[in-house]
N, C-alpha and C. Protein backbone atom coordinates (compact mmCIF):
# COMPACT_ATOMS: atom_id res chain seq x y z
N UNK A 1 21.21 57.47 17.09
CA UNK A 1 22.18 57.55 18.17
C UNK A 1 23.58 57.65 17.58
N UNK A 2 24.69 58.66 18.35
CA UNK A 2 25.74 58.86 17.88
C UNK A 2 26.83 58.44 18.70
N UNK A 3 28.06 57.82 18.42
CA UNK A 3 28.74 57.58 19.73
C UNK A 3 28.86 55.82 19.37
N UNK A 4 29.60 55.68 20.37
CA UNK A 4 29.56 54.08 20.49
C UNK A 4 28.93 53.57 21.66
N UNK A 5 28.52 52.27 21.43
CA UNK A 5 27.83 51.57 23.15
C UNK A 5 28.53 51.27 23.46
N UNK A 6 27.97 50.83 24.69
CA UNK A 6 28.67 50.47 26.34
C UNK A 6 28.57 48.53 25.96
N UNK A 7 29.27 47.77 26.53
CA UNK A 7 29.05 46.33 26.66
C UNK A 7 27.56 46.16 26.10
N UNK A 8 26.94 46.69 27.42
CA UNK A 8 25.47 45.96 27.74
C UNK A 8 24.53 47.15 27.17
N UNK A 9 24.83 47.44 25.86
CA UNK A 9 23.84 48.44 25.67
C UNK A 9 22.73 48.18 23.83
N UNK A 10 21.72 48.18 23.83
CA UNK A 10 21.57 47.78 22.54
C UNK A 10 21.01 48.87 21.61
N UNK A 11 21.25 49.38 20.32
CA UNK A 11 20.57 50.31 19.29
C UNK A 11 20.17 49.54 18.00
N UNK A 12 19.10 49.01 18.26
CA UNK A 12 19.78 48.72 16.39
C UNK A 12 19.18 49.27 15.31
N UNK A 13 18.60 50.53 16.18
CA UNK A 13 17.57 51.06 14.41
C UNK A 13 18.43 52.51 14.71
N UNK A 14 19.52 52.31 15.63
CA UNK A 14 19.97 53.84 16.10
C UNK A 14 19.68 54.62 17.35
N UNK A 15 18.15 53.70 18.20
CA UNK A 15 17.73 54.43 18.98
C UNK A 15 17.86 53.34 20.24
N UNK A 16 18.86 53.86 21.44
CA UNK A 16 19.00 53.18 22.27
C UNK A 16 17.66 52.64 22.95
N UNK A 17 17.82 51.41 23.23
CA UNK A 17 16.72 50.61 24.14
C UNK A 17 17.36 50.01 25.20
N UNK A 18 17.02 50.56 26.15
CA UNK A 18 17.67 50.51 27.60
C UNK A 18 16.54 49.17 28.20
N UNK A 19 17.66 48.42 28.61
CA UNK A 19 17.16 47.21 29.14
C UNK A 19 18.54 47.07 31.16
N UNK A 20 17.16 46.27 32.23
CA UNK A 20 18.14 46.16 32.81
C UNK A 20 18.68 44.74 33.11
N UNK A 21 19.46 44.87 32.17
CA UNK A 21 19.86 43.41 32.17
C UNK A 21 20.40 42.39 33.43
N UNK A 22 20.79 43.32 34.35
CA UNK A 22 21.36 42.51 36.06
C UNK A 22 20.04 42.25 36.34
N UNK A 23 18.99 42.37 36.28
CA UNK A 23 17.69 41.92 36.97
C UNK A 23 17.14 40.53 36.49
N UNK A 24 17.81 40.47 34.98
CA UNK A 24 17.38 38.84 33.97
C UNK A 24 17.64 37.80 35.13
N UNK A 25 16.10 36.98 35.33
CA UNK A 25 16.49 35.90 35.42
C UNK A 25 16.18 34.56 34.54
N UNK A 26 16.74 33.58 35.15
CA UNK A 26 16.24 32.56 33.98
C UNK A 26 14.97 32.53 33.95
N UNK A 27 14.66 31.90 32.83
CA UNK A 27 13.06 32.01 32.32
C UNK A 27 12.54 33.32 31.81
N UNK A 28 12.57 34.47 32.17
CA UNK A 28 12.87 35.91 32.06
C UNK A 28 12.47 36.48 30.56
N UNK A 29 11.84 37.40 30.14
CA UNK A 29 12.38 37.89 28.59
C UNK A 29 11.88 39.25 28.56
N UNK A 30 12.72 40.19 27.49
CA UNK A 30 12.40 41.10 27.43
C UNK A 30 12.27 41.25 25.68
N UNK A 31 11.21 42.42 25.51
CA UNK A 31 11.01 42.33 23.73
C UNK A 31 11.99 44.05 23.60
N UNK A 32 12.90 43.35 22.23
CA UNK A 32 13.53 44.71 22.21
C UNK A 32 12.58 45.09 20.71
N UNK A 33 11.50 46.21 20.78
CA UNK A 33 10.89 47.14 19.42
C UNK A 33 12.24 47.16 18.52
N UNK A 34 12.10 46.50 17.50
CA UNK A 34 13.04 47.20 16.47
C UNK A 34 12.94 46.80 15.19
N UNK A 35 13.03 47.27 13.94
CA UNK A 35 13.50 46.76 12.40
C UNK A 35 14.32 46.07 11.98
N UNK A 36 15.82 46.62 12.85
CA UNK A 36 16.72 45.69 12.36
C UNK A 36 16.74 44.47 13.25
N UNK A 37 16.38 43.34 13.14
CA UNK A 37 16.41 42.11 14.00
C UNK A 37 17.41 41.66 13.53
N UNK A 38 18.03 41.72 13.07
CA UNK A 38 19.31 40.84 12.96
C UNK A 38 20.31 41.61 13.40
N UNK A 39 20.59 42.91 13.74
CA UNK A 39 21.70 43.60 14.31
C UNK A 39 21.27 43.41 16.11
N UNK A 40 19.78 43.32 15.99
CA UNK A 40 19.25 43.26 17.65
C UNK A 40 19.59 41.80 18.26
N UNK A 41 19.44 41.60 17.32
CA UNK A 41 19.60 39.66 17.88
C UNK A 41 21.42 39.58 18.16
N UNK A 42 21.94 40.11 17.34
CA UNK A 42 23.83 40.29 17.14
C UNK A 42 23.84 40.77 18.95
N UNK A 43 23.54 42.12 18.82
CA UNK A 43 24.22 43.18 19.94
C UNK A 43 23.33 42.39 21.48
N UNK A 44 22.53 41.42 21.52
CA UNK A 44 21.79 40.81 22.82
C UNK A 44 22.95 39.51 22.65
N UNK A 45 23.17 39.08 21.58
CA UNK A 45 24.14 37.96 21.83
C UNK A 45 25.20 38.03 22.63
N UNK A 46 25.73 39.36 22.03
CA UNK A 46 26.95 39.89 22.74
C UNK A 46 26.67 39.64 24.00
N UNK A 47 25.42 40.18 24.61
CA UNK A 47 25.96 39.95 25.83
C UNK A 47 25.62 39.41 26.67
N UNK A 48 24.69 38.39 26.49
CA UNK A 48 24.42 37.27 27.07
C UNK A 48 25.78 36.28 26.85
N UNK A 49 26.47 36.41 25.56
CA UNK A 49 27.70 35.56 25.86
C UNK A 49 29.05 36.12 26.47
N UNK A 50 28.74 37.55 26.96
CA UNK A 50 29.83 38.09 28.19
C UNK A 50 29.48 37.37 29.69
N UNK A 51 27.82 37.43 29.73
CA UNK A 51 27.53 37.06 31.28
C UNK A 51 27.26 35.75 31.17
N UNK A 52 27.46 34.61 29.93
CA UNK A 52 28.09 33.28 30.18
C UNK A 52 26.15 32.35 30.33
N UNK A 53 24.94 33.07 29.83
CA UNK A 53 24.11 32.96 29.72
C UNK A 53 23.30 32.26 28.40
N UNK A 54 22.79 31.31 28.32
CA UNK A 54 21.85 31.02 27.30
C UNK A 54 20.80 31.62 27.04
N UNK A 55 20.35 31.65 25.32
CA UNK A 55 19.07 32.68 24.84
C UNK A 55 18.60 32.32 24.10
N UNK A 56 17.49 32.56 24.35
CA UNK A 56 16.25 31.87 22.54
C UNK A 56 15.96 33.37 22.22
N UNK A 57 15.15 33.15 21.14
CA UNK A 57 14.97 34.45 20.35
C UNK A 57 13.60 34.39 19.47
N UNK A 58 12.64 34.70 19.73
CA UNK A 58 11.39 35.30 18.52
C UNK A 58 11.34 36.04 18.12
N UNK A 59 11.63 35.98 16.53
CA UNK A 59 11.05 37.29 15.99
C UNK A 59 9.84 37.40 15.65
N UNK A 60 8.95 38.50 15.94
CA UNK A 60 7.99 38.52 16.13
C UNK A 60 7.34 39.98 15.94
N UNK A 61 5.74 40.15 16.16
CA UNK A 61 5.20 41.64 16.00
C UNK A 61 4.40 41.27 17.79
N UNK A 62 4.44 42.49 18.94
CA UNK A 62 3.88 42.26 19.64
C UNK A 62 3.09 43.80 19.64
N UNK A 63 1.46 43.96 20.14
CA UNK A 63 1.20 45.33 20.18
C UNK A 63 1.21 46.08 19.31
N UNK A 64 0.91 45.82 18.01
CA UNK A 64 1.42 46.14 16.57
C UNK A 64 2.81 46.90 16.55
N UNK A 65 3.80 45.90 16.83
CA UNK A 65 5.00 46.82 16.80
C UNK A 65 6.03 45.01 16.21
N UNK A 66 7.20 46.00 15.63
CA UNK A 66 7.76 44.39 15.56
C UNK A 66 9.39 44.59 15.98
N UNK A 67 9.62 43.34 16.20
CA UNK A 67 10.59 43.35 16.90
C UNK A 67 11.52 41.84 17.54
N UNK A 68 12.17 41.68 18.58
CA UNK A 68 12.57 40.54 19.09
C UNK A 68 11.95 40.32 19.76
N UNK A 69 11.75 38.99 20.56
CA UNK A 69 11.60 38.80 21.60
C UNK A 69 12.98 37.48 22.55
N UNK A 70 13.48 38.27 23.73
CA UNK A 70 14.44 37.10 24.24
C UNK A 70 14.09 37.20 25.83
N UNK A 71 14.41 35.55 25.60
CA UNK A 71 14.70 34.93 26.83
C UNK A 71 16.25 34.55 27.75
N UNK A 72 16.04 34.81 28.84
CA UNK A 72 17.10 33.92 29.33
C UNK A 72 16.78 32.67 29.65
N UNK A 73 17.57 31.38 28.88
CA UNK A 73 17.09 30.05 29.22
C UNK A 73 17.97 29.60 30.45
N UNK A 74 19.32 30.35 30.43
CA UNK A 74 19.85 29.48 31.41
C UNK A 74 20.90 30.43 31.65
């Protein structure tokens, strides 16, 4: 991916993963597929700490794929 993101937008291997994040509720999680987990875990921080939200985080392989997994705790 070329360009810069939006707030609420995440890439971290380059390839946007569109999440809809106004629908999160608490308890909630979505797995973002990716390699770089530590740029994925960065760019979800972001913005759970714009919308003032708490998050846990697994890294993890789901479906033979690997990647994050987050929650909204609160």
């Amino acid at each position: 991916m070329t360009g810069v993101l939006t707030l609420d937008q995440v890439a971290p291997d380059g390839l946007l993963l569109v999440v809809d994040w106004d629908t999160m509720e608490v308890g909630s999680s979505v797995f973002l597929p990716c390699i770089n987990t530590t740029l994925a875990i960065k760019q979800a921080r972001g913005i759970f700490e714009r919308r003032d939200w708490d998050m846990r985080v697994a890294i993890r392989a789901e479906n033979n794929m690997w990647g994050v997994r987050i929650w909204r705790a609160a």
